[in-house]
PDB file of N, CA and C in Angstrom:
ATOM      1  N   UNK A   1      11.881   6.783 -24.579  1.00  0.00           N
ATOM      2  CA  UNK A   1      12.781   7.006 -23.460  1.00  0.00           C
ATOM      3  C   UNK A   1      13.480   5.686 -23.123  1.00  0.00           C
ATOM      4  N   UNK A   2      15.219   5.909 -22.872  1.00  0.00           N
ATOM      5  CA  UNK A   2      15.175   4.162 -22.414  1.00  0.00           C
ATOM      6  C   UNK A   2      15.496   4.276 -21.175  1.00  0.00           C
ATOM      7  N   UNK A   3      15.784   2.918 -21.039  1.00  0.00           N
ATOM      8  CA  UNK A   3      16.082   2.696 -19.713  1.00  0.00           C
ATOM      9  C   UNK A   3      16.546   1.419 -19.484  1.00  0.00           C
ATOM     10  N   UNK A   4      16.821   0.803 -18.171  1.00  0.00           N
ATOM     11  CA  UNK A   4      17.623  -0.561 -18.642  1.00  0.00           C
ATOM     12  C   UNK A   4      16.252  -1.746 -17.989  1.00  0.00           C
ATOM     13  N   UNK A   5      16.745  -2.963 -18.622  1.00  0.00           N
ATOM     14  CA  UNK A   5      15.505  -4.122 -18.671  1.00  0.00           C
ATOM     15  C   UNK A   5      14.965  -4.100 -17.102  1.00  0.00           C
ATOM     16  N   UNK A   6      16.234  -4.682 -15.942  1.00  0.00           N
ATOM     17  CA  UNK A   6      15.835  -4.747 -14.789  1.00  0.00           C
ATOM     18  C   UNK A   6      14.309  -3.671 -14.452  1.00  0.00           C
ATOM     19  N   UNK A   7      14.055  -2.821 -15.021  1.00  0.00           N
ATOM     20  CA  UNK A   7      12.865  -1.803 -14.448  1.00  0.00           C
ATOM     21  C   UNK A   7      11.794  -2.197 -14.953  1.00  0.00           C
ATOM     22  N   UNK A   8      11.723  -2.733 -16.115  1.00  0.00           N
ATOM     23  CA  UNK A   8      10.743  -3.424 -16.961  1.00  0.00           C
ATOM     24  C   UNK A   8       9.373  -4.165 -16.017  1.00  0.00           C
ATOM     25  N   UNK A   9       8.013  -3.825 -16.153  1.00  0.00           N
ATOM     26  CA  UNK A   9       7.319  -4.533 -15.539  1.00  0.00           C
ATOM     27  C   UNK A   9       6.942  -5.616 -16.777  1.00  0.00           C
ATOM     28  N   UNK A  10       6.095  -6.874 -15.872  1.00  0.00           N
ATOM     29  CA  UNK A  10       5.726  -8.088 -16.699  1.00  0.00           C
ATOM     30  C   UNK A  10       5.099  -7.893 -17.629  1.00  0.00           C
ATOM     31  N   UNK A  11       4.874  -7.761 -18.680  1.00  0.00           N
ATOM     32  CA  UNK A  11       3.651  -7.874 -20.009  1.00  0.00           C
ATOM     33  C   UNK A  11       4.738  -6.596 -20.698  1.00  0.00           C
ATOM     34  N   UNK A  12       5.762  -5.606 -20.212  1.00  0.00           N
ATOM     35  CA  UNK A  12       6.257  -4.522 -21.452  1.00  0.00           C
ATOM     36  C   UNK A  12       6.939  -5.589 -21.754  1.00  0.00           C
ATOM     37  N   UNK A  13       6.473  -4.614 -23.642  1.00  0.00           N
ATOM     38  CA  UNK A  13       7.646  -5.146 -24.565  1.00  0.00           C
ATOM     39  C   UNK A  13       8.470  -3.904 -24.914  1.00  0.00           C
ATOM     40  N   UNK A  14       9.530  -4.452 -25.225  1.00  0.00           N
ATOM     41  CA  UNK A  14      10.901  -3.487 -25.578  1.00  0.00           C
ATOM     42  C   UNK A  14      11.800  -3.711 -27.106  1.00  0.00           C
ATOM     43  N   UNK A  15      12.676  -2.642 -26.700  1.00  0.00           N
ATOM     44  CA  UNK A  15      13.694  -3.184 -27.974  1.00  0.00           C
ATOM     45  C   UNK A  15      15.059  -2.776 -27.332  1.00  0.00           C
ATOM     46  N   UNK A  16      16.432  -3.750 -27.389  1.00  0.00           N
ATOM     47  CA  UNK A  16      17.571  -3.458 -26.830  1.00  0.00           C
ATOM     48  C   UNK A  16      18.204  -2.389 -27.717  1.00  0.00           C
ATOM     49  N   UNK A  17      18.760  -1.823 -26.958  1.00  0.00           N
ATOM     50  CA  UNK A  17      19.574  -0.504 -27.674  1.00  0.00           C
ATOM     51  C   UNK A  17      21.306  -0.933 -27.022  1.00  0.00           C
ATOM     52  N   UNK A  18      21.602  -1.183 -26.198  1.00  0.00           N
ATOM     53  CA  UNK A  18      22.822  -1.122 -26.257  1.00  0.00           C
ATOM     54  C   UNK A  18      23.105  -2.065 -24.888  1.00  0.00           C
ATOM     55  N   UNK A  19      24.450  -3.056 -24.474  1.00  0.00           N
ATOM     56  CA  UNK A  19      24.575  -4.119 -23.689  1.00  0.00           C
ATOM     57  C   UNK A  19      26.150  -3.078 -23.195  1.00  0.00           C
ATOM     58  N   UNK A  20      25.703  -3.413 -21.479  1.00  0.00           N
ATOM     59  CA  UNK A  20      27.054  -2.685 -20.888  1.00  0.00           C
ATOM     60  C   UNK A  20      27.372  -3.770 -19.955  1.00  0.00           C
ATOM     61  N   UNK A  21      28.429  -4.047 -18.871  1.00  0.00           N
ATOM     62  CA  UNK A  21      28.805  -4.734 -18.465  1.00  0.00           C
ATOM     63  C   UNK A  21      30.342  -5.371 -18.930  1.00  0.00           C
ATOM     64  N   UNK A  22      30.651  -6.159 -17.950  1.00  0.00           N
ATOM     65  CA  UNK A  22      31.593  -6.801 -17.997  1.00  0.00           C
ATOM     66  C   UNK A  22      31.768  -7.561 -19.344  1.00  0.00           C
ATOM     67  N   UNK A  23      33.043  -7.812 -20.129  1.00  0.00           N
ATOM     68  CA  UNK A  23      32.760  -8.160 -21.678  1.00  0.00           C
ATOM     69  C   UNK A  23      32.386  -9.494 -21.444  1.00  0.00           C
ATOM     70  N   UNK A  24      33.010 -10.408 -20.616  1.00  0.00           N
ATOM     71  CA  UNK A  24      32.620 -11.929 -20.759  1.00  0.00           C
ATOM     72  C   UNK A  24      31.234 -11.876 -20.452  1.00  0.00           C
ATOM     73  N   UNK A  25      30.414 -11.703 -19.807  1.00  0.00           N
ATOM     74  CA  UNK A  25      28.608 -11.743 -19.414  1.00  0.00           C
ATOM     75  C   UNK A  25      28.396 -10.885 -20.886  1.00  0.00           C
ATOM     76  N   UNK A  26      28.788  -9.574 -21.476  1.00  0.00           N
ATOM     77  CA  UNK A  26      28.179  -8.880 -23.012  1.00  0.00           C
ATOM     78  C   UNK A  26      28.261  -9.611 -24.058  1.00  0.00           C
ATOM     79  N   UNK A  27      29.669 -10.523 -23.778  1.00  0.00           N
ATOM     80  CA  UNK A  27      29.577 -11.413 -25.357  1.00  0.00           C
ATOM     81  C   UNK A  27      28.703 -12.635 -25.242  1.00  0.00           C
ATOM     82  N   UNK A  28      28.454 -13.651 -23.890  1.00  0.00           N
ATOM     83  CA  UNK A  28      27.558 -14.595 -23.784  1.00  0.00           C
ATOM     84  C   UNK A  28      26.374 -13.796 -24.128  1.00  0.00           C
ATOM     85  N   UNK A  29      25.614 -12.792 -23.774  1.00  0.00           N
ATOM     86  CA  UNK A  29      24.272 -12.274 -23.957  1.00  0.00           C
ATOM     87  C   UNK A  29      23.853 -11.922 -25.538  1.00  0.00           C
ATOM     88  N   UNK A  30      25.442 -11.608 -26.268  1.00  0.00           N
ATOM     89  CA  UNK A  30      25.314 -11.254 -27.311  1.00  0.00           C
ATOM     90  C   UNK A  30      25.075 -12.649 -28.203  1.00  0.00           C
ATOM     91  N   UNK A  31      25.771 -14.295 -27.822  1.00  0.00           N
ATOM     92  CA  UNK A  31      26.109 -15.160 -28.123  1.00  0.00           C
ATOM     93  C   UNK A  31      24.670 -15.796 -28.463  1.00  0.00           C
ATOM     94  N   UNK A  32      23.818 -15.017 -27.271  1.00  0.00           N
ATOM     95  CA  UNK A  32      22.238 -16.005 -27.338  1.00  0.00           C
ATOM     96  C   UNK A  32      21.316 -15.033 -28.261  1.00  0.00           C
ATOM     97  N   UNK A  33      21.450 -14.065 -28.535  1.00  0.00           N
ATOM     98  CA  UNK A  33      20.754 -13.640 -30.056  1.00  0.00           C
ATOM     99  C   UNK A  33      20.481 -11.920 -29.111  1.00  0.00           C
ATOM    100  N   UNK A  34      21.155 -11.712 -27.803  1.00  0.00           N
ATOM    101  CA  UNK A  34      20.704 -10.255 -27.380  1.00  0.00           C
ATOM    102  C   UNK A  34      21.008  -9.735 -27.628  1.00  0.00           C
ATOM    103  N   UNK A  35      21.185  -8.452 -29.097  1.00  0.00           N
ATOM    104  CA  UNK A  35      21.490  -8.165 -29.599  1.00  0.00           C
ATOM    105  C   UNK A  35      21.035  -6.211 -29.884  1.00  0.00           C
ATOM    106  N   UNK A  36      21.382  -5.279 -30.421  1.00  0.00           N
ATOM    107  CA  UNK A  36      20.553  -4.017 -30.605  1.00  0.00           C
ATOM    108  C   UNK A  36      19.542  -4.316 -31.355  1.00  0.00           C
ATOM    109  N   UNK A  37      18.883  -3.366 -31.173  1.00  0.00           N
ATOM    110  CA  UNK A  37      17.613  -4.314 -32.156  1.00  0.00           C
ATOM    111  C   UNK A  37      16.577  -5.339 -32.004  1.00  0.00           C
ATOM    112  N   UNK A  38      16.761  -5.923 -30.985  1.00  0.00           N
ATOM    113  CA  UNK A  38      16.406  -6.885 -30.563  1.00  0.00           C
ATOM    114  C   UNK A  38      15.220  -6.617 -30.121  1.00  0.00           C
ATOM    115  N   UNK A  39      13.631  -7.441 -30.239  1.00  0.00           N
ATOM    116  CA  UNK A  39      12.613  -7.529 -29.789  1.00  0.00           C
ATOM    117  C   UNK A  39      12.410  -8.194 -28.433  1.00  0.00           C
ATOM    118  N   UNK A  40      11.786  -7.760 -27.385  1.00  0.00           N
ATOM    119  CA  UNK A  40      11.495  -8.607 -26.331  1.00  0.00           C
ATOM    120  C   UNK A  40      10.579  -7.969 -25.380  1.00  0.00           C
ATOM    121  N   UNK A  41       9.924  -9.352 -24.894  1.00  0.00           N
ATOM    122  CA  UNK A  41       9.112  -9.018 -24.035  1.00  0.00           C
ATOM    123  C   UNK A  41       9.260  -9.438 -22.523  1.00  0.00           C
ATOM    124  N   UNK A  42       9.256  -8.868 -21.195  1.00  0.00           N
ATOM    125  CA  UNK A  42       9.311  -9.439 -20.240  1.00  0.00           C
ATOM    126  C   UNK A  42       7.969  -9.997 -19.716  1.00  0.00           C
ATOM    127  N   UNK A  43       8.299 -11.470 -19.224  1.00  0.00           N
ATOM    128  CA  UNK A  43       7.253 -11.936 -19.458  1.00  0.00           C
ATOM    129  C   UNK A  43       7.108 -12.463 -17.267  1.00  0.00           C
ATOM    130  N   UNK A  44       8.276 -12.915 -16.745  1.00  0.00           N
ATOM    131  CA  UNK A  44       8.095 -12.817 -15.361  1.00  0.00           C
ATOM    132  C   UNK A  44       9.070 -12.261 -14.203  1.00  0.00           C
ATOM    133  N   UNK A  45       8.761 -11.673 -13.342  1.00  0.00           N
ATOM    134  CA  UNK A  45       9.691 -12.041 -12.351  1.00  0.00           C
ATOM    135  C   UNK A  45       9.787 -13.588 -11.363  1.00  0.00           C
ATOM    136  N   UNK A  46      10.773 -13.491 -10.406  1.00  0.00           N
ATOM    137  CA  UNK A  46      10.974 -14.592  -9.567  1.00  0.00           C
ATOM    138  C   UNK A  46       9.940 -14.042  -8.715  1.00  0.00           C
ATOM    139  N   UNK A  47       9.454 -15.148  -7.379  1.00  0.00           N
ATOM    140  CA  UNK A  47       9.324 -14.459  -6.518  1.00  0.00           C
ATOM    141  C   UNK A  47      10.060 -13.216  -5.566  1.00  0.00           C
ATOM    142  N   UNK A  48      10.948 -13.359  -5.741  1.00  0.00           N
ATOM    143  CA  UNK A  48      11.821 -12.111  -4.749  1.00  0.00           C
ATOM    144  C   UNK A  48      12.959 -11.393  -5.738  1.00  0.00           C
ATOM    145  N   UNK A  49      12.147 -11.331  -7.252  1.00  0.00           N
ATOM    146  CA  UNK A  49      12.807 -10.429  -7.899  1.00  0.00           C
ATOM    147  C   UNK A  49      13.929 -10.520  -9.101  1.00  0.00           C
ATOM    148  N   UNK A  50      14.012 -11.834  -8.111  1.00  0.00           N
ATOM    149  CA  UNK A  50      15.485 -12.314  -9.419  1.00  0.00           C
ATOM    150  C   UNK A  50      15.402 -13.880  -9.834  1.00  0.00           C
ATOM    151  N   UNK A  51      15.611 -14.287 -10.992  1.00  0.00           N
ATOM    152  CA  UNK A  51      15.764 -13.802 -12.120  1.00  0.00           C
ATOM    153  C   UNK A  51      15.012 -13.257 -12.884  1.00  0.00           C
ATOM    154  N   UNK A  52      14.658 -12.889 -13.840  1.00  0.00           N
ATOM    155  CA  UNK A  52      13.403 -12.138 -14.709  1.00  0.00           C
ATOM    156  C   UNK A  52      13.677 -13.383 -16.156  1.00  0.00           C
ATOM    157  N   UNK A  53      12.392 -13.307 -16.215  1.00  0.00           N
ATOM    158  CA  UNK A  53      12.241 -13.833 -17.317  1.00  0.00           C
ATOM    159  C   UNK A  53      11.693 -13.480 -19.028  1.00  0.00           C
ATOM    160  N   UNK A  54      12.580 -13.568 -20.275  1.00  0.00           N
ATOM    161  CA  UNK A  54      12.143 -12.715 -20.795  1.00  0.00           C
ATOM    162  C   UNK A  54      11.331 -13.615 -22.097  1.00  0.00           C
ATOM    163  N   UNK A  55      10.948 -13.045 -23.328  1.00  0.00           N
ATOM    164  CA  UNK A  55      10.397 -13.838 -24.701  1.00  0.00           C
ATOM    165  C   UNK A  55      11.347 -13.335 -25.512  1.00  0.00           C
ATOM    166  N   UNK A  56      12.288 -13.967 -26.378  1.00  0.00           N
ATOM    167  CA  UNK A  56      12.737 -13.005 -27.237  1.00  0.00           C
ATOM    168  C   UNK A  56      13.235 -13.974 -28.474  1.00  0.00           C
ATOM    169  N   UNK A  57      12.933 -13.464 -29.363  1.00  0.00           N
ATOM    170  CA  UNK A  57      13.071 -14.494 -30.801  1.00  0.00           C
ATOM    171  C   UNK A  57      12.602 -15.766 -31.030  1.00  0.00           C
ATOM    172  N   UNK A  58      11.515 -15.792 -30.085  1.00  0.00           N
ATOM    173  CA  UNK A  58      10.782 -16.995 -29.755  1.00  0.00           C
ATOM    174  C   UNK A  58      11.238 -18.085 -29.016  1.00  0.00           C
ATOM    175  N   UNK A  59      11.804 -17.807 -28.744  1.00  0.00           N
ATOM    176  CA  UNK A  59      12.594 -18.390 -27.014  1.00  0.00           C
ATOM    177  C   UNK A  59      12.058 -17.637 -25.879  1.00  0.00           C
ATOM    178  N   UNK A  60      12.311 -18.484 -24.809  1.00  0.00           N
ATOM    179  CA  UNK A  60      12.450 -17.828 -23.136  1.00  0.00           C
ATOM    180  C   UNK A  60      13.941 -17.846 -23.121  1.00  0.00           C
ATOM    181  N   UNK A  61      13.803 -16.432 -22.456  1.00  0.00           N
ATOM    182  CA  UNK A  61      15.732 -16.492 -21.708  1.00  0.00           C
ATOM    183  C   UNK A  61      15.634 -15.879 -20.314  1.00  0.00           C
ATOM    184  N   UNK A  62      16.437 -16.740 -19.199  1.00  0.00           N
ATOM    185  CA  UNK A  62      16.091 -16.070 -17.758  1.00  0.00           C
ATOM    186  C   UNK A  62      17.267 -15.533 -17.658  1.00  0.00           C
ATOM    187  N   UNK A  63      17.341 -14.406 -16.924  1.00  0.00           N
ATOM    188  CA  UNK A  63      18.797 -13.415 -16.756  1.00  0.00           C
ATOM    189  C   UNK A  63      18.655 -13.003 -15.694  1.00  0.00           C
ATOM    190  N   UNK A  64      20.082 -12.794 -14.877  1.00  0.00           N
ATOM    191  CA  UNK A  64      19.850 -12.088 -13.271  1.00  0.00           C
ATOM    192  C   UNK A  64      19.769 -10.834 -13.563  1.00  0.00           C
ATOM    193  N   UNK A  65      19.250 -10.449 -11.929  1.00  0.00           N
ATOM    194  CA  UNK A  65      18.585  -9.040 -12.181  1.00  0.00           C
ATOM    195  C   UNK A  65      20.147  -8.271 -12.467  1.00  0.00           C
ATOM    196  N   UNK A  66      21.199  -8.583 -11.646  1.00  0.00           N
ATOM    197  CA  UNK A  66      22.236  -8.007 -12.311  1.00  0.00           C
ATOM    198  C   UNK A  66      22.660  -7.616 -14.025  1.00  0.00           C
ATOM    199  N   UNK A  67      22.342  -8.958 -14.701  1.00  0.00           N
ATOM    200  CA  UNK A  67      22.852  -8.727 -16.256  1.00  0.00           C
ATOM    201  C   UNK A  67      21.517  -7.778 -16.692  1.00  0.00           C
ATOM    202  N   UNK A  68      20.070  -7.816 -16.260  1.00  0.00           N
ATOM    203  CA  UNK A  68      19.237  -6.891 -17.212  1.00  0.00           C
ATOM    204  C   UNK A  68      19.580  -5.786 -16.943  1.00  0.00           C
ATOM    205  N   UNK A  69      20.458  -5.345 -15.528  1.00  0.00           N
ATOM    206  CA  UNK A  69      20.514  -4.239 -15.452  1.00  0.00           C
ATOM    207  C   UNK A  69      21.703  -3.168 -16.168  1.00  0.00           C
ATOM    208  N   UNK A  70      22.442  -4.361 -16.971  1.00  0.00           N
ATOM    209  CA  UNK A  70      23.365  -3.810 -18.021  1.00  0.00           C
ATOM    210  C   UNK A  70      23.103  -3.415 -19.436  1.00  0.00           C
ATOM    211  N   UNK A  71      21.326  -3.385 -19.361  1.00  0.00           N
ATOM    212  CA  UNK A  71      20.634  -4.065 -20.775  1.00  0.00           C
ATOM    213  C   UNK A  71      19.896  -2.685 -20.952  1.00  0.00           C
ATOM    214  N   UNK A  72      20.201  -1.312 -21.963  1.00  0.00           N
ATOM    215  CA  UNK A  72      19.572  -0.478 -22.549  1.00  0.00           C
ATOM    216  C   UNK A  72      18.347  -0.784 -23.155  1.00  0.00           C
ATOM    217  N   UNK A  73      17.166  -0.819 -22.831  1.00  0.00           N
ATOM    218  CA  UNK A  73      16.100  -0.710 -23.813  1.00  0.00           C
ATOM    219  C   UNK A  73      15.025   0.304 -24.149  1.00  0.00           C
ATOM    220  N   UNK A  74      14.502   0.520 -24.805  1.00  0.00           N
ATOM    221  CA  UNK A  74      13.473   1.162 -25.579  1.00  0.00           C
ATOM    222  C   UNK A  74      12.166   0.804 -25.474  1.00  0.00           C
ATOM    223  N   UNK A  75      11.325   0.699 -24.633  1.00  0.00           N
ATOM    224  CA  UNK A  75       9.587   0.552 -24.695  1.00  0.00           C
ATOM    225  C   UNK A  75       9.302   0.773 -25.979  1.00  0.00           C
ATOM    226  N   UNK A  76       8.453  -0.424 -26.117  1.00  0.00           N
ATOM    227  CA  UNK A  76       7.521   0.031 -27.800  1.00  0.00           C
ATOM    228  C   UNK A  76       6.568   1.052 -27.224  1.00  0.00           C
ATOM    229  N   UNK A  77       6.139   1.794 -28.021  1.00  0.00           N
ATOM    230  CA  UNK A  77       5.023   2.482 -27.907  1.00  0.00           C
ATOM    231  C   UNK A  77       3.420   1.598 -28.085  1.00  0.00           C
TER     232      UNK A  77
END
């Protein structure tokens, strides 16, 4: 089932399926390796929610809760 990252609790891992939003914020996200396909795990929130922090290609990447919420993903099973 997907759904977009922002809902994601700490420790799921996912896979991106598709990036919506404004094109300048889709092509920077796309620029840093966020891609379909893409493996990741959310790994924190802020205290009050924003930014989230994620693992992905063996990097950390922090994103506002706004951009994850442009972010299709897929729960691994």
């Amino acid at each position: 089932m997907s759904q977009t990252l922002d809902t994601l609790k700490p420790g799921d891992e996912a896979v991106v399926l598709e990036l919506q939003g404004d094109p300048e914020t889709t092509e920077r996200l796309m620029e840093m390796g966020l891609i379909a396909g893409t493996a990741l795990k959310v790994l924190k929130y802020a205290p009050l929610g924003d930014p989230i922090e994620i693992l992905m290609r063996g990097y950390h990447l922090t994103l506002r809760k706004a951009e994850a919420a442009g972010i299709t993903v897929e729960l691994k099973a």
